[in-house]
C-alpha atoms as a PDB file:
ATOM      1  CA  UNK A   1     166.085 118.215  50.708  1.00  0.00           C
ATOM      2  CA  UNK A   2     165.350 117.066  54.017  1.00  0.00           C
ATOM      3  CA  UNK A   3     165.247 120.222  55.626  1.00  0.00           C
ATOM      4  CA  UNK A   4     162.045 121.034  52.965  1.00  0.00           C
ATOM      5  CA  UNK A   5     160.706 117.591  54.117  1.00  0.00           C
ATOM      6  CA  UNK A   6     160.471 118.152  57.622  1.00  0.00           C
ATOM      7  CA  UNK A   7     159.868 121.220  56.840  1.00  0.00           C
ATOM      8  CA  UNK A   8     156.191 120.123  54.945  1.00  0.00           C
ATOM      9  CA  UNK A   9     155.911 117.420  57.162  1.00  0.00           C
ATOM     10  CA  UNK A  10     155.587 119.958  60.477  1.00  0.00           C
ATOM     11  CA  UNK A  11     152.899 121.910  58.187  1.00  0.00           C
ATOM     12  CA  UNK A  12     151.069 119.067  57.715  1.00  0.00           C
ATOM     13  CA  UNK A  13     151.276 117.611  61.212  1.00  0.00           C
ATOM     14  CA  UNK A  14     149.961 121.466  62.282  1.00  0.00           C
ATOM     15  CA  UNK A  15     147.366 121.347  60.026  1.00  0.00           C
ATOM     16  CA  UNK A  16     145.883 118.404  60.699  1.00  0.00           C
ATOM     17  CA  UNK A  17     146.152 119.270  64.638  1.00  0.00           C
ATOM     18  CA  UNK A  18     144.716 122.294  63.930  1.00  0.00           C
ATOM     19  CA  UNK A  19     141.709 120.217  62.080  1.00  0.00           C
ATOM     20  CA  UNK A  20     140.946 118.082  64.816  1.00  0.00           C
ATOM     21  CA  UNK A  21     141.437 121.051  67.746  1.00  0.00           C
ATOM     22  CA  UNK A  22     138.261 122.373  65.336  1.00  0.00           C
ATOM     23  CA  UNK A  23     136.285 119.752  65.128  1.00  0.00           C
ATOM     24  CA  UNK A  24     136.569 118.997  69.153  1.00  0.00           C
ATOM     25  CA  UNK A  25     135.682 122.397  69.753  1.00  0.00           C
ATOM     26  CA  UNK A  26     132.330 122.297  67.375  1.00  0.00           C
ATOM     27  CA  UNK A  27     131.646 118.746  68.421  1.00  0.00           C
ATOM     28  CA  UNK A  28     131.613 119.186  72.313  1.00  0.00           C
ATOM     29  CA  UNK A  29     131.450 123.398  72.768  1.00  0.00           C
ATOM     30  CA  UNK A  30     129.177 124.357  69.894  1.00  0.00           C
ATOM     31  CA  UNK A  31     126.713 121.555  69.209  1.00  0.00           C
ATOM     32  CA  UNK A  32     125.334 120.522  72.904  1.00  0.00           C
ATOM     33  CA  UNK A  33     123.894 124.255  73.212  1.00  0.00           C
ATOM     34  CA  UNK A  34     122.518 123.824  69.573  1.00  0.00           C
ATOM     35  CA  UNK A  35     121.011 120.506  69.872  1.00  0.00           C
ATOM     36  CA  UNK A  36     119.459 121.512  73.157  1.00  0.00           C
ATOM     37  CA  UNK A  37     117.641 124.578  71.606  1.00  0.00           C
ATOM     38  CA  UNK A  38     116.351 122.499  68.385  1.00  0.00           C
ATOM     39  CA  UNK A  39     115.136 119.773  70.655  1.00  0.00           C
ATOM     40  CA  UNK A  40     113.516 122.590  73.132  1.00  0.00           C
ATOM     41  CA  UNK A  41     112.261 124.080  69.881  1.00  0.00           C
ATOM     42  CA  UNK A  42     110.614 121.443  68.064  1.00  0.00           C
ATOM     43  CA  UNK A  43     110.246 118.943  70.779  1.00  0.00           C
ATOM     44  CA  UNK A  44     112.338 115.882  69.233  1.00  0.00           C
ATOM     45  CA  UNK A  45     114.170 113.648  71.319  1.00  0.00           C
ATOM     46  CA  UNK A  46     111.112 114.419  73.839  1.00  0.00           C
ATOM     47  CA  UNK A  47     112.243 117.363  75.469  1.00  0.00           C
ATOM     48  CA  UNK A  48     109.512 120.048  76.171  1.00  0.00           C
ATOM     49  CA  UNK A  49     108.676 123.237  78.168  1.00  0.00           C
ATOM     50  CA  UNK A  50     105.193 122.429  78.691  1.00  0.00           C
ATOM     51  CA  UNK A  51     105.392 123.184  82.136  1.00  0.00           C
ATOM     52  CA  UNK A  52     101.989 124.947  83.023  1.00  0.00           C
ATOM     53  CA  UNK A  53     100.894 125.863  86.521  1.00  0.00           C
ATOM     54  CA  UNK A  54      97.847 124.023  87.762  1.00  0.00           C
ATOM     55  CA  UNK A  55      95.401 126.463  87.689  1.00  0.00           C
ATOM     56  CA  UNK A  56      96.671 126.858  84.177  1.00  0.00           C
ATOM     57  CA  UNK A  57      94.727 123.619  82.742  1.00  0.00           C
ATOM     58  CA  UNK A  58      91.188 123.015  82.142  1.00  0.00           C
ATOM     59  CA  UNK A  59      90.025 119.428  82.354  1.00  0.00           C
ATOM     60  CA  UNK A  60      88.108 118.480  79.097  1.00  0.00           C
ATOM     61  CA  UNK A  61      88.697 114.855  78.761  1.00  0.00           C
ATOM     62  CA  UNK A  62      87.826 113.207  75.336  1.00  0.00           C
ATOM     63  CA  UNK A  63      86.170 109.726  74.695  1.00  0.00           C
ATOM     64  CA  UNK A  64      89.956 108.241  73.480  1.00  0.00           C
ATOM     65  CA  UNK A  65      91.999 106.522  75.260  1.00  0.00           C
ATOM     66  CA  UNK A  66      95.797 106.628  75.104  1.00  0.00           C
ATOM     67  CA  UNK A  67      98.551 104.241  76.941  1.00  0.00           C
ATOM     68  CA  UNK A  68     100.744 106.267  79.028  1.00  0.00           C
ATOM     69  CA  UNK A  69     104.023 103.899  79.879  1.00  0.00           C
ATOM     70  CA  UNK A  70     106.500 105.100  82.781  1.00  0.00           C
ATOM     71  CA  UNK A  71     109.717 103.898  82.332  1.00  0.00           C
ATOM     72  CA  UNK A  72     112.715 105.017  85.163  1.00  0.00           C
ATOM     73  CA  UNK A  73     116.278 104.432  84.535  1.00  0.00           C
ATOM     74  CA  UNK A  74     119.173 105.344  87.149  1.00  0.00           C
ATOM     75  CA  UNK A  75     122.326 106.886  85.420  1.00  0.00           C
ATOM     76  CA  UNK A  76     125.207 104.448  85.835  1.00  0.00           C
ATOM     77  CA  UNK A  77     123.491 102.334  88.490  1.00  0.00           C
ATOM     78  CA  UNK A  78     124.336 104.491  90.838  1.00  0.00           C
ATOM     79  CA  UNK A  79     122.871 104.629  94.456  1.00  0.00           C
ATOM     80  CA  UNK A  80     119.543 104.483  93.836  1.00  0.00           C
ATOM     81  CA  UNK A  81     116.233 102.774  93.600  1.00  0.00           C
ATOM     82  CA  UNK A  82     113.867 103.954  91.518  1.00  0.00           C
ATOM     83  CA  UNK A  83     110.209 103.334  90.224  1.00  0.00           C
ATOM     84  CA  UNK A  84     106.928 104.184  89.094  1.00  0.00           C
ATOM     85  CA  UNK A  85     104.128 102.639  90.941  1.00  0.00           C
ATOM     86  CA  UNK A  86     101.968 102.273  88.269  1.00  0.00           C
ATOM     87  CA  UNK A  87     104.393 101.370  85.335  1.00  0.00           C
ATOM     88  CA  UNK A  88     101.378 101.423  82.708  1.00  0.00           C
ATOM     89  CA  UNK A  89      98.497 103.413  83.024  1.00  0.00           C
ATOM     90  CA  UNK A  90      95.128 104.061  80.291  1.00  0.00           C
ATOM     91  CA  UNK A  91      94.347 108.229  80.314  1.00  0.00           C
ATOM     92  CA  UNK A  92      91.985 110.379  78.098  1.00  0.00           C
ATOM     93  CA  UNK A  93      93.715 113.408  76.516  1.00  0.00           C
ATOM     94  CA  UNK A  94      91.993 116.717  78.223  1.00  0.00           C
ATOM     95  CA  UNK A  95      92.169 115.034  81.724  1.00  0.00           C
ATOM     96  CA  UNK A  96      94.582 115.353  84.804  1.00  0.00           C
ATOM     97  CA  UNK A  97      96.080 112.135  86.124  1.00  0.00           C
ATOM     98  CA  UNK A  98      98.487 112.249  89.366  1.00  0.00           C
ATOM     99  CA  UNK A  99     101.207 109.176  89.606  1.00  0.00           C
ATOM    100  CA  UNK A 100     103.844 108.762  91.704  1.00  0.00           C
ATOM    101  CA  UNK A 101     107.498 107.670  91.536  1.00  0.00           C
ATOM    102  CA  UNK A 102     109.519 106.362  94.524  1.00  0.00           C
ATOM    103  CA  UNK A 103     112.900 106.837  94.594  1.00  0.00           C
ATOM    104  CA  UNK A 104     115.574 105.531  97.628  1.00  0.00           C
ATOM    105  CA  UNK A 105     119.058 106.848  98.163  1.00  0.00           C
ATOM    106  CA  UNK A 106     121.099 103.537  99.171  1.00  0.00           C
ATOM    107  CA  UNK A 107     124.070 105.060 100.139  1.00  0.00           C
ATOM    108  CA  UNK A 108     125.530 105.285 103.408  1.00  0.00           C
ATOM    109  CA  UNK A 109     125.874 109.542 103.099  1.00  0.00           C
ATOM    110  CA  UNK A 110     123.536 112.490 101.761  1.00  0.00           C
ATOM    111  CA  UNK A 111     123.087 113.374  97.818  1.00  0.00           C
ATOM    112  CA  UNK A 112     121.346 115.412  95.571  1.00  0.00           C
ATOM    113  CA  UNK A 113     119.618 113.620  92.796  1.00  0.00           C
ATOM    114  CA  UNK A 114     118.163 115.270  89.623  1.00  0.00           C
ATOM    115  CA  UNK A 115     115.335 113.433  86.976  1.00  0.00           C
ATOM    116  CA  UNK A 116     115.776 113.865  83.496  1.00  0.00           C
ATOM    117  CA  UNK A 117     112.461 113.188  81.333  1.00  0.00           C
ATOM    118  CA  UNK A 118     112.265 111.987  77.733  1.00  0.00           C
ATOM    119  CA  UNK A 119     108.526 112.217  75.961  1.00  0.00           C
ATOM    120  CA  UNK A 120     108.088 109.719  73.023  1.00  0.00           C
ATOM    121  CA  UNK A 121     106.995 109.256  70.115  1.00  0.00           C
ATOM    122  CA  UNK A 122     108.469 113.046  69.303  1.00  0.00           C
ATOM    123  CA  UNK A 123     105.539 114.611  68.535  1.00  0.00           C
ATOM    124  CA  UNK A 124     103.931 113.664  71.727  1.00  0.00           C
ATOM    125  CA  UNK A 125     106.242 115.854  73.911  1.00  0.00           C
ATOM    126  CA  UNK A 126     104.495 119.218  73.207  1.00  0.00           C
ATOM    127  CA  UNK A 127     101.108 117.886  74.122  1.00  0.00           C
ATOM    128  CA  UNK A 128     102.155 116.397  77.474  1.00  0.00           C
ATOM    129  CA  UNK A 129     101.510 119.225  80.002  1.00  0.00           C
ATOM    130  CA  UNK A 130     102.834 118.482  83.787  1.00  0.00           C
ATOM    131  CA  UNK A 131     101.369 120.714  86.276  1.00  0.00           C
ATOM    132  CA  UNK A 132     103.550 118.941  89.070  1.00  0.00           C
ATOM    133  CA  UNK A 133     106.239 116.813  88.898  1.00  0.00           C
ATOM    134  CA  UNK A 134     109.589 116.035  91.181  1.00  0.00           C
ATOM    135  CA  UNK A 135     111.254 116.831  87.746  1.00  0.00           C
ATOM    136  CA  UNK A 136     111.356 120.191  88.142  1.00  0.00           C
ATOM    137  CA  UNK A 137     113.851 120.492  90.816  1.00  0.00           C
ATOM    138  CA  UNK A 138     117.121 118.947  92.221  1.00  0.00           C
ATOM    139  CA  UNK A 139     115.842 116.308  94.992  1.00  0.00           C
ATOM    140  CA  UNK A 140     118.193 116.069  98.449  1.00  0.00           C
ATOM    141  CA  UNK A 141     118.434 112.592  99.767  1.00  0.00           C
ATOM    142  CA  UNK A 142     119.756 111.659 103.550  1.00  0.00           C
ATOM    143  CA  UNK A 143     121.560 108.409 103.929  1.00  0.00           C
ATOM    144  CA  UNK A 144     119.336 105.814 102.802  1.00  0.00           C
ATOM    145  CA  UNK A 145     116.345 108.102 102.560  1.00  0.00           C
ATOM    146  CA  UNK A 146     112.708 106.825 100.384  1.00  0.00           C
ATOM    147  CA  UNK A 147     110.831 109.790  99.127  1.00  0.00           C
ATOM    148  CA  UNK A 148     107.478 108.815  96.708  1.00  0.00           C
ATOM    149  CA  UNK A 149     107.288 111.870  94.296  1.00  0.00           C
ATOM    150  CA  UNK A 150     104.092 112.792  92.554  1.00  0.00           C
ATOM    151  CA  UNK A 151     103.916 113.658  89.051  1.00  0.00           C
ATOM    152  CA  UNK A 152     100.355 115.362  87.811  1.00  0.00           C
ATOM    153  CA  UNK A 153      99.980 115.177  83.952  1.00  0.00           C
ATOM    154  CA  UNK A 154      97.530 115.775  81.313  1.00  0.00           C
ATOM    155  CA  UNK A 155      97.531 115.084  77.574  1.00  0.00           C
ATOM    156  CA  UNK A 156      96.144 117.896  75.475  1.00  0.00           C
ATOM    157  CA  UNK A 157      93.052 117.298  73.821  1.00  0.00           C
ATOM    158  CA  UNK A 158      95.294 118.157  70.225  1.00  0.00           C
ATOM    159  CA  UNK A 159      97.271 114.986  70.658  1.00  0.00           C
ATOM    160  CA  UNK A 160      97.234 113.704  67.379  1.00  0.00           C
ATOM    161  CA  UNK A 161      95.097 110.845  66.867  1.00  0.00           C
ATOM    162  CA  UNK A 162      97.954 108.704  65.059  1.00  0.00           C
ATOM    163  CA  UNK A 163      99.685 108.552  68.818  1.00  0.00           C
ATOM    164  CA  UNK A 164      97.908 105.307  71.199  1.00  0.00           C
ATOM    165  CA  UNK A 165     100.704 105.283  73.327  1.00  0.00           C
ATOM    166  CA  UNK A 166     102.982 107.379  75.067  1.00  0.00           C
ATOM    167  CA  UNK A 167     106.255 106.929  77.053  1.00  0.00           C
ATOM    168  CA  UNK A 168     107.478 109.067  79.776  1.00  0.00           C
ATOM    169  CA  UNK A 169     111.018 107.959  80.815  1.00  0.00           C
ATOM    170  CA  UNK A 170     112.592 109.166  83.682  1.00  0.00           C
ATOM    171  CA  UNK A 171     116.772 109.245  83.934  1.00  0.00           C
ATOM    172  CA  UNK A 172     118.420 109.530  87.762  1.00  0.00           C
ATOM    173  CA  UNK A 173     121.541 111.673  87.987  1.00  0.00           C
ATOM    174  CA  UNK A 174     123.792 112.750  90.383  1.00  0.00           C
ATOM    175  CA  UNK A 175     123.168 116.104  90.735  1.00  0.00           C
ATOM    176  CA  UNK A 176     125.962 119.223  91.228  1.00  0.00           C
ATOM    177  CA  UNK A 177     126.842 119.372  95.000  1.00  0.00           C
ATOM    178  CA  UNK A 178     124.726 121.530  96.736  1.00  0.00           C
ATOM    179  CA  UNK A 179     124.547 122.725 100.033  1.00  0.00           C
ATOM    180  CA  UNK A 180     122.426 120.605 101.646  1.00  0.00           C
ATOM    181  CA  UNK A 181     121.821 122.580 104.287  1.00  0.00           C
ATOM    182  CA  UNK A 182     119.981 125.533 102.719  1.00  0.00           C
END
């Protein structure tokens, strides 16, 4: 009888390992990639493809106002300072603002940094349309290097009217090693 215990007991302990080897695999290989494209899709969690070349946009500013708040963040207080040097700034939907970020590498050797944006409220993000922005790209830093980065933004005109105020958060990573001599 023990035999058929052990027995049940080494199905069970497979199945259950089997279970959890599932649920690993959907929770870290199958849902990033899926989240991503919803979010891309629909533009929740503030992630948007409005990336439009410059002479893409046509200035047509509207009477409203609308609070535009930069917020920066650096990924696990890494080696880095960085800012917006105008935290808070009042735009009209339909016209193009420029701002600029500064960002300083404090180490003592050379990295490769990479901004991450967020839009809120959610459906905000597919009306934000950056014809510039230090975003796009990976951004090499010397030892102890200060670049200020511009960022040129406009609202669209079809903002909703329910939004007054919208926040543009910037995230500092390390980025993958690249060569930093190409």
């Amino acid at each position: 009888m023990s035999d058929i215990q052990d027995a049940g007991r080494r199905r069970h302990f497979l199945r259950l390992t089997g279970v959890a080897a599932v649920m690993f695999a959907f929770g870290f290989v199958v849902m990033p990639p899926l989240y991503a494209a919803l979010c891309e899709l629909t533009g929740f969690n503030g992630r948007t493809s409005n990336m439009v070349v410059a002479s893409d946009v046509t200035e047509n500013p509207q009477d409203r106002t609308v609070t535009v708040q930069l917020l920066t963040t650096v990924n696990g207080a890494r080696g880095y300072t960085f800012s917006a040097t105008t935290p808070r700034l009042q735009v009209q939907p339909g016209k193009l603002y420029t701002v600029e970020f500064v960002a300083q590498n404090t180490r003592d050797h050379a990295v490769v940094a990479q901004a991450v944006p967020n839009v809120t409220p959610w459906n905000a993000a597919r009306h934000l349309r950056k014809t510039e922005c230090f975003c796009f790209r990976q951004q090499p830093f010397a030892a102890g290097e200060e670049k200020r980065m511009p960022m040129r933004f406009m609202l669209d005109p079809e903002l909703p009217a329910e939004v007054d105020t919208v926040t543009l958060s910037y995230t500092f990573f390390d980025a993958p090693e690249i060569a930093l001599s190409q």
